[in-house]
C-alpha atoms as a PDB file:
ATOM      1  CA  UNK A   1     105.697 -36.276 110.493  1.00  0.00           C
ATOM      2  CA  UNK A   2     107.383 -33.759 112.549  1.00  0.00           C
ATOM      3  CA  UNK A   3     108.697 -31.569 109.579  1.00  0.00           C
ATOM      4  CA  UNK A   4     106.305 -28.897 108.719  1.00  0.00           C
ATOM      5  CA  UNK A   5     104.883 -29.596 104.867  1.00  0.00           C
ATOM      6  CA  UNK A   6     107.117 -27.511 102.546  1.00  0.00           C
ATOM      7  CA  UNK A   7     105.149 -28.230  99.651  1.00  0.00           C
ATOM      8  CA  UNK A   8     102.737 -25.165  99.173  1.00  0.00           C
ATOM      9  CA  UNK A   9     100.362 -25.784  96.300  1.00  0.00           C
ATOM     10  CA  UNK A  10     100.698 -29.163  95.929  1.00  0.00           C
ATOM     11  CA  UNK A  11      98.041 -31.388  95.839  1.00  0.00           C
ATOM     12  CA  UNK A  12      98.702 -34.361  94.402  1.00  0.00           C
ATOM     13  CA  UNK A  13     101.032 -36.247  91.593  1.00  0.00           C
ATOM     14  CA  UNK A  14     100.236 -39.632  90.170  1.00  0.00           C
ATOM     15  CA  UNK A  15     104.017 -39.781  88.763  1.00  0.00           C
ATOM     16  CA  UNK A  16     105.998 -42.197  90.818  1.00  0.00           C
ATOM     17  CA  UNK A  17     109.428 -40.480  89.672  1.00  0.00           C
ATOM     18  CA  UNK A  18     108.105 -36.928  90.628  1.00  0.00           C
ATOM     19  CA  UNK A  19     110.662 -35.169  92.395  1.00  0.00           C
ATOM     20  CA  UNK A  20     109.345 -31.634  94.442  1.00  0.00           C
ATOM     21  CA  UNK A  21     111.738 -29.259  94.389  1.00  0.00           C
ATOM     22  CA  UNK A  22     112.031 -26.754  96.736  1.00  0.00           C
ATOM     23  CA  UNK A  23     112.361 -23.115  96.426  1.00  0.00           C
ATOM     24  CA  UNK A  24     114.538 -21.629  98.309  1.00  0.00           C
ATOM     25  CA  UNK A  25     114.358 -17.704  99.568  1.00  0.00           C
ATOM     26  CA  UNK A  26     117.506 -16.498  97.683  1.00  0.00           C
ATOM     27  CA  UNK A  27     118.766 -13.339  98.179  1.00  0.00           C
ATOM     28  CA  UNK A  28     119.299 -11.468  95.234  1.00  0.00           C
ATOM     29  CA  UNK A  29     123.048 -10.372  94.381  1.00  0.00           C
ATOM     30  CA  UNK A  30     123.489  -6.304  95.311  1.00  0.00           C
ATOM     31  CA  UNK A  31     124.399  -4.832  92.008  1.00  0.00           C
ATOM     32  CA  UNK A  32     127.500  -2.358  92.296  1.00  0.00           C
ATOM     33  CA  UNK A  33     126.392   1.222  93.234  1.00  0.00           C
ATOM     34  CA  UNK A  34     127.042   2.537  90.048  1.00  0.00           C
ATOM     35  CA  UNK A  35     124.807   0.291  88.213  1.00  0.00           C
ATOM     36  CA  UNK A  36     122.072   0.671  90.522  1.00  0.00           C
ATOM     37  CA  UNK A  37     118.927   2.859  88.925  1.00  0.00           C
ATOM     38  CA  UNK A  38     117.175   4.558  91.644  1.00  0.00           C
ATOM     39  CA  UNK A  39     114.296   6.867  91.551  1.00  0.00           C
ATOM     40  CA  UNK A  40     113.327   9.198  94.044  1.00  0.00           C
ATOM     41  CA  UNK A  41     109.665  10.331  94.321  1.00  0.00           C
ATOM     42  CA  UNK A  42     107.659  12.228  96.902  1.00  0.00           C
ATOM     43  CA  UNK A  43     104.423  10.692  97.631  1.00  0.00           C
ATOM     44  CA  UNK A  44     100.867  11.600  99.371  1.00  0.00           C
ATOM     45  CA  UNK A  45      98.751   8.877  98.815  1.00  0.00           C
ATOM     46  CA  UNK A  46      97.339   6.875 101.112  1.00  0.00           C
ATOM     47  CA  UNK A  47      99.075   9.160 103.887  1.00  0.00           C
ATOM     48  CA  UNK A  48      96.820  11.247 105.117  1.00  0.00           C
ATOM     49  CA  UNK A  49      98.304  14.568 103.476  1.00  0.00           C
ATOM     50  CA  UNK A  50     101.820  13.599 104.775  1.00  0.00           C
ATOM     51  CA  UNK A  51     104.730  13.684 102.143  1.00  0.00           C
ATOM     52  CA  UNK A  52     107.320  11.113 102.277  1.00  0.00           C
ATOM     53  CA  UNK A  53     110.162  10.451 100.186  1.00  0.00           C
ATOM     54  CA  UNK A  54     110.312   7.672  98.363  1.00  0.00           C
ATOM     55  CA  UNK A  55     113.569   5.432  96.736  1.00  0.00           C
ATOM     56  CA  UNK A  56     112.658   2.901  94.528  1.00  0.00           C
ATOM     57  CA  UNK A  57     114.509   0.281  92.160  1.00  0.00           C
ATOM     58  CA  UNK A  58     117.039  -0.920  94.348  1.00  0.00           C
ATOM     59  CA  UNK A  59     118.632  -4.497  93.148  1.00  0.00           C
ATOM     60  CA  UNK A  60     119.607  -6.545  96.002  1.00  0.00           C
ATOM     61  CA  UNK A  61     119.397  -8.064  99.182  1.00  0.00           C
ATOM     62  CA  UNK A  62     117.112  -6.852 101.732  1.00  0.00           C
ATOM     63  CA  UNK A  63     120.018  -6.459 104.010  1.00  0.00           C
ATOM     64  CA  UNK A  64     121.519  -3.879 101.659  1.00  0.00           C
ATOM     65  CA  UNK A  65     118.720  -2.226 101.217  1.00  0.00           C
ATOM     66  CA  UNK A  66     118.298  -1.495 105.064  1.00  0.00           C
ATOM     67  CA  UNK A  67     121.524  -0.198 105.086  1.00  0.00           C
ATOM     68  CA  UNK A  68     120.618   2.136 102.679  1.00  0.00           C
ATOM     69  CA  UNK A  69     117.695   3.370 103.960  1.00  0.00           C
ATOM     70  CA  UNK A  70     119.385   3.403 107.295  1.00  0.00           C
ATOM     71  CA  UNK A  71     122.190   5.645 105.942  1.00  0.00           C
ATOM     72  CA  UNK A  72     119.328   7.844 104.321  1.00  0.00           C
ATOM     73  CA  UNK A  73     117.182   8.428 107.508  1.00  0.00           C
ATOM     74  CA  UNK A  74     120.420   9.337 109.572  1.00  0.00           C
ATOM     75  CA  UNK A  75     121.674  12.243 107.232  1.00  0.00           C
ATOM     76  CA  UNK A  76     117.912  13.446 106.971  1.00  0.00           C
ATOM     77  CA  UNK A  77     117.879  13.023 110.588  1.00  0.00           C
ATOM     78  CA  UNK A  78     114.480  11.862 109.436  1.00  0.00           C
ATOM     79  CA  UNK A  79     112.208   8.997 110.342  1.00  0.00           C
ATOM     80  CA  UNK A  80     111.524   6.225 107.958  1.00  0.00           C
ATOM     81  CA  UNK A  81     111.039   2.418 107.262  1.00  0.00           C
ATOM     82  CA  UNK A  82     112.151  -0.045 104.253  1.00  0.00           C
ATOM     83  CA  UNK A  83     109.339  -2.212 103.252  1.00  0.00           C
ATOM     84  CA  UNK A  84     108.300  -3.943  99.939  1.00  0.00           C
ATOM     85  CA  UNK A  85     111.375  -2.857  97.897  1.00  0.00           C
ATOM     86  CA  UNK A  86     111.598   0.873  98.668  1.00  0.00           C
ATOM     87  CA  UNK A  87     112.967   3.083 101.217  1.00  0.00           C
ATOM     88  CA  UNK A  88     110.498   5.344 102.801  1.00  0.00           C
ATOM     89  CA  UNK A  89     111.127   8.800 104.216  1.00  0.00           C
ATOM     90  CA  UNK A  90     109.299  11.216 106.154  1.00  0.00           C
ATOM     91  CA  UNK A  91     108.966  14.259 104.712  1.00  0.00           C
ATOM     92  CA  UNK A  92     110.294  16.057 101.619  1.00  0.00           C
ATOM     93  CA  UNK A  93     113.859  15.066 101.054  1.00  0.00           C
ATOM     94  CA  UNK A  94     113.776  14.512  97.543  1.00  0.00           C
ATOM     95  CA  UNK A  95     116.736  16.998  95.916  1.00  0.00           C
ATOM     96  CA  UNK A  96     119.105  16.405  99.687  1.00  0.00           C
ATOM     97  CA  UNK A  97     118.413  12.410  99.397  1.00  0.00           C
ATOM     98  CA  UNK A  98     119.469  12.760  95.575  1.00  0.00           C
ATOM     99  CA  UNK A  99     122.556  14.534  96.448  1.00  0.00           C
ATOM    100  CA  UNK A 100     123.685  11.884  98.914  1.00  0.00           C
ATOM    101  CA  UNK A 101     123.147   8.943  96.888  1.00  0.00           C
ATOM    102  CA  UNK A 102     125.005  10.258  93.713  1.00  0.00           C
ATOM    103  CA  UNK A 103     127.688  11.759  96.182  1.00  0.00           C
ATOM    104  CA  UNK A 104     127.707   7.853  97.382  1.00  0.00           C
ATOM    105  CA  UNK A 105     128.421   6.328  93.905  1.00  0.00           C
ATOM    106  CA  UNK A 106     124.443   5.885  92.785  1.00  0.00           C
ATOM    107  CA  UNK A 107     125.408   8.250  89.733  1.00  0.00           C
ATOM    108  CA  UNK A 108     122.331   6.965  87.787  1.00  0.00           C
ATOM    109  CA  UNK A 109     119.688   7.949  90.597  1.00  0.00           C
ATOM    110  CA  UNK A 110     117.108  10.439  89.101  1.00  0.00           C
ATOM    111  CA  UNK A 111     113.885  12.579  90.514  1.00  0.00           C
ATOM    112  CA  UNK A 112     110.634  11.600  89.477  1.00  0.00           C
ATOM    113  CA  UNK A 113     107.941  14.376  88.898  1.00  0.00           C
ATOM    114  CA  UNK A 114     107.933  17.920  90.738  1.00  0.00           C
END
């Protein structure tokens, strides 16, 4: 009993034969830079008034990602933070932050709205 209980959701099976299987936290495969599809948006909400840059639709592994955003805050020489599948940037970087990631091989980022 000294393994903590795995089996989240589970109540009970009456089938003798019933296997659980476990799901593991894969990381997702990075896709090449080139195939990657990134957006960049600048966003207010739920900031008090302050813009931030946002990069969203990354495909990969959280490690990668960090990198990224990493990479991003350094050439801004900006603040920022990677959380819940987007890089976040203070301030409005939107047209420099384009320009670096195409110039990095993410040819098919884009800007979304003004």
């Amino acid at each position: 009993m000294g393994k903590k209980n795995k089996r989240k959701g589970v109540v009970f099976s009456t089938n003798p034969d019933y296997e659980y299987t476990h799901e593991e936290n894969q990381e997702m495969e990075t896709l090449p830079k080139q195939q990657q599809v990134l957006r960049v948006q600048i966003d207010r909400k739920q900031r008090r008034g302050k813009e931030v840059t946002l990069v969203t639709g990354f495909e990969g592994s959280t490690d990668d990602l960090k990198d990224l955003g990493k990479m991003l805050k350094s050439k801004c020489g900006v603040g920022g933070s990677v959380k819940n599948g987007e890089i976040i940037i203070q301030g409005n970087h939107k047209t420099k932050i384009i320009d670096l990631l195409k110039g990095d091989g993410y040819t098919q980022t884009k800007g979304i709205g003004g």
